[in-house]
C-alpha atoms as a PDB file:
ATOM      1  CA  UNK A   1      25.730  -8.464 -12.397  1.00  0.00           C
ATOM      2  CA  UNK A   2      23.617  -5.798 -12.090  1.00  0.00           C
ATOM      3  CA  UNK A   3      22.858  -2.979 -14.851  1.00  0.00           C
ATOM      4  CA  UNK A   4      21.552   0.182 -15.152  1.00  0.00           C
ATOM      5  CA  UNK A   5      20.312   1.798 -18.000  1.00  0.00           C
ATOM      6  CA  UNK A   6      19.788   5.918 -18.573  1.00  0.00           C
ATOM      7  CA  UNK A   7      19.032   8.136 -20.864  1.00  0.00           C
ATOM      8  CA  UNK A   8      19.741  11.522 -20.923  1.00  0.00           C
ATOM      9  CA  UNK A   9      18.678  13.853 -23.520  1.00  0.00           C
ATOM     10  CA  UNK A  10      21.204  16.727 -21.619  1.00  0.00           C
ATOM     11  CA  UNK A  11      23.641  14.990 -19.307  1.00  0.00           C
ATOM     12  CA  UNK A  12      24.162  16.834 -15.690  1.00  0.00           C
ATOM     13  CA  UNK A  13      27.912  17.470 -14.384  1.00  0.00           C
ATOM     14  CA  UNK A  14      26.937  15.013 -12.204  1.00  0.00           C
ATOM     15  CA  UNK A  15      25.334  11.477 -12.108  1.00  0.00           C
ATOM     16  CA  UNK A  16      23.512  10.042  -9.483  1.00  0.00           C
ATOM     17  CA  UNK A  17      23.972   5.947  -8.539  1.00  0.00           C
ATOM     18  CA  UNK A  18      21.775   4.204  -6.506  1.00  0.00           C
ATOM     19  CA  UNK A  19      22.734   3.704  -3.076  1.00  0.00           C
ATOM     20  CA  UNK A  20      23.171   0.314  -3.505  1.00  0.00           C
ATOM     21  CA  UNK A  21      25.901   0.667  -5.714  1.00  0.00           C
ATOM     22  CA  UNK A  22      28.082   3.026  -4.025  1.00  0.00           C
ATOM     23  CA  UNK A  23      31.686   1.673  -2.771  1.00  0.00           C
ATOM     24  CA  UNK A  24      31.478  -1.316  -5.543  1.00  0.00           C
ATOM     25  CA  UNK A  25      34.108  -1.988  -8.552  1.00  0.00           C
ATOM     26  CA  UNK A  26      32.080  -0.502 -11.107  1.00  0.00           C
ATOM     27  CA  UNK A  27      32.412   0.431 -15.051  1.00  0.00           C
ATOM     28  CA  UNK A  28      30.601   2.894 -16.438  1.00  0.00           C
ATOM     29  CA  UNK A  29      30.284   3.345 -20.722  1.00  0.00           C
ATOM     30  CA  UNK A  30      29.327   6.953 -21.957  1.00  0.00           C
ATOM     31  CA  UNK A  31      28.097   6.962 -25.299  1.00  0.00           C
ATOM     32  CA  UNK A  32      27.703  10.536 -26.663  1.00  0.00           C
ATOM     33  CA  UNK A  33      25.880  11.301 -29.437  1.00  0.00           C
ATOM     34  CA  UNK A  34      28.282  13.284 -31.947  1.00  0.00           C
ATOM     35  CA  UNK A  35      25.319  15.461 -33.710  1.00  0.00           C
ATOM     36  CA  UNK A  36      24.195  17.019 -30.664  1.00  0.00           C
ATOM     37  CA  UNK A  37      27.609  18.119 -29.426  1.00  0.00           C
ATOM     38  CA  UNK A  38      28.552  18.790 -33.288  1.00  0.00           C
ATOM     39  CA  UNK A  39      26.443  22.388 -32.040  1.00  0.00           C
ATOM     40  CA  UNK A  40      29.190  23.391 -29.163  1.00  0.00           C
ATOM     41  CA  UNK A  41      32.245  22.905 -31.324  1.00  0.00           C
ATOM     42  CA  UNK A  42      34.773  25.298 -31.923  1.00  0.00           C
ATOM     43  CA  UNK A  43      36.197  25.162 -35.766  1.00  0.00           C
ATOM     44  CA  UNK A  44      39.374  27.895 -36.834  1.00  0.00           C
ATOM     45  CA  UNK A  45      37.261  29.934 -38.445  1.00  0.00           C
ATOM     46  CA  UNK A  46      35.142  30.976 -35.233  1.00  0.00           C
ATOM     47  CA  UNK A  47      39.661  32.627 -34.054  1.00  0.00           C
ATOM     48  CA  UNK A  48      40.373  34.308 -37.197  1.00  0.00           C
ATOM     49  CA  UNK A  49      40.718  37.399 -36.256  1.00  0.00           C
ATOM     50  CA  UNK A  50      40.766  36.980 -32.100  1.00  0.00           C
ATOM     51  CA  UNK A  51      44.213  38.713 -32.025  1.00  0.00           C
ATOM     52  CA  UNK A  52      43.729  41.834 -34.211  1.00  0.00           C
ATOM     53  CA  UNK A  53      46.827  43.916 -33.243  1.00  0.00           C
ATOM     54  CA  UNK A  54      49.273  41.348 -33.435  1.00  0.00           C
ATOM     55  CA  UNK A  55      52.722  42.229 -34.181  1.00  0.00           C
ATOM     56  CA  UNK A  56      54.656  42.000 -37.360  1.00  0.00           C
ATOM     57  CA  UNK A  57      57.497  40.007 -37.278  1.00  0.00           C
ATOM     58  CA  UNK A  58      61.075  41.896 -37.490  1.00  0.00           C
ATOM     59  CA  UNK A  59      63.268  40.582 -40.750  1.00  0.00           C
ATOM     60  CA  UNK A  60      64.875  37.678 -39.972  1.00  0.00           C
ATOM     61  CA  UNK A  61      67.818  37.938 -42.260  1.00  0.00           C
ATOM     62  CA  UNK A  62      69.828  36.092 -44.604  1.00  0.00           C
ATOM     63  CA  UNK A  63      70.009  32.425 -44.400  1.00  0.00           C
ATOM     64  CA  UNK A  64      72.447  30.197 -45.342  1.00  0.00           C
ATOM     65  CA  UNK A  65      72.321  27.842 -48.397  1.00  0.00           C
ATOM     66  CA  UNK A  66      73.168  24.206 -47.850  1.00  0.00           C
ATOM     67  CA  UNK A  67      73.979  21.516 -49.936  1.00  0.00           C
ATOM     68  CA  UNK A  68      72.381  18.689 -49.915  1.00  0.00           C
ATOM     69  CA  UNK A  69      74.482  15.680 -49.251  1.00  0.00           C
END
């Protein structure tokens, strides 16, 4: 078994192998760290407001009352 072991401090889109590897059964573990991509997360508050002339809803009517068997 052969391993290789890299660090990157800001991964590429792509990964380079060495040759030697190519066209073998392979696995390959990605361990991100959560506080650096903690910075390009998107939380609710960052939408409020994104859709500032959306429409009011029309009345909806009168529902029914049911019973509750």
């Amino acid at each position: 078994m052969n391993v290789v072991k890299t660090i990157y401090e800001d991964l590429p889109e792509t990964v380079k192998i060495p040759k030697e590897f190519i066209h073998k059964k392979a696995e390959m573990i990605l361990l991100i760290d959560d506080k650096s991509s903690q910075k390009n997360e998107k939380k609710l508050s960052d939408f409020f407001g994104s859709i500032p002339d959306f429409p009011e809803r029309d009345e909806q009517g009168n529902f029914e009352i049911r019973e509750i068997v």
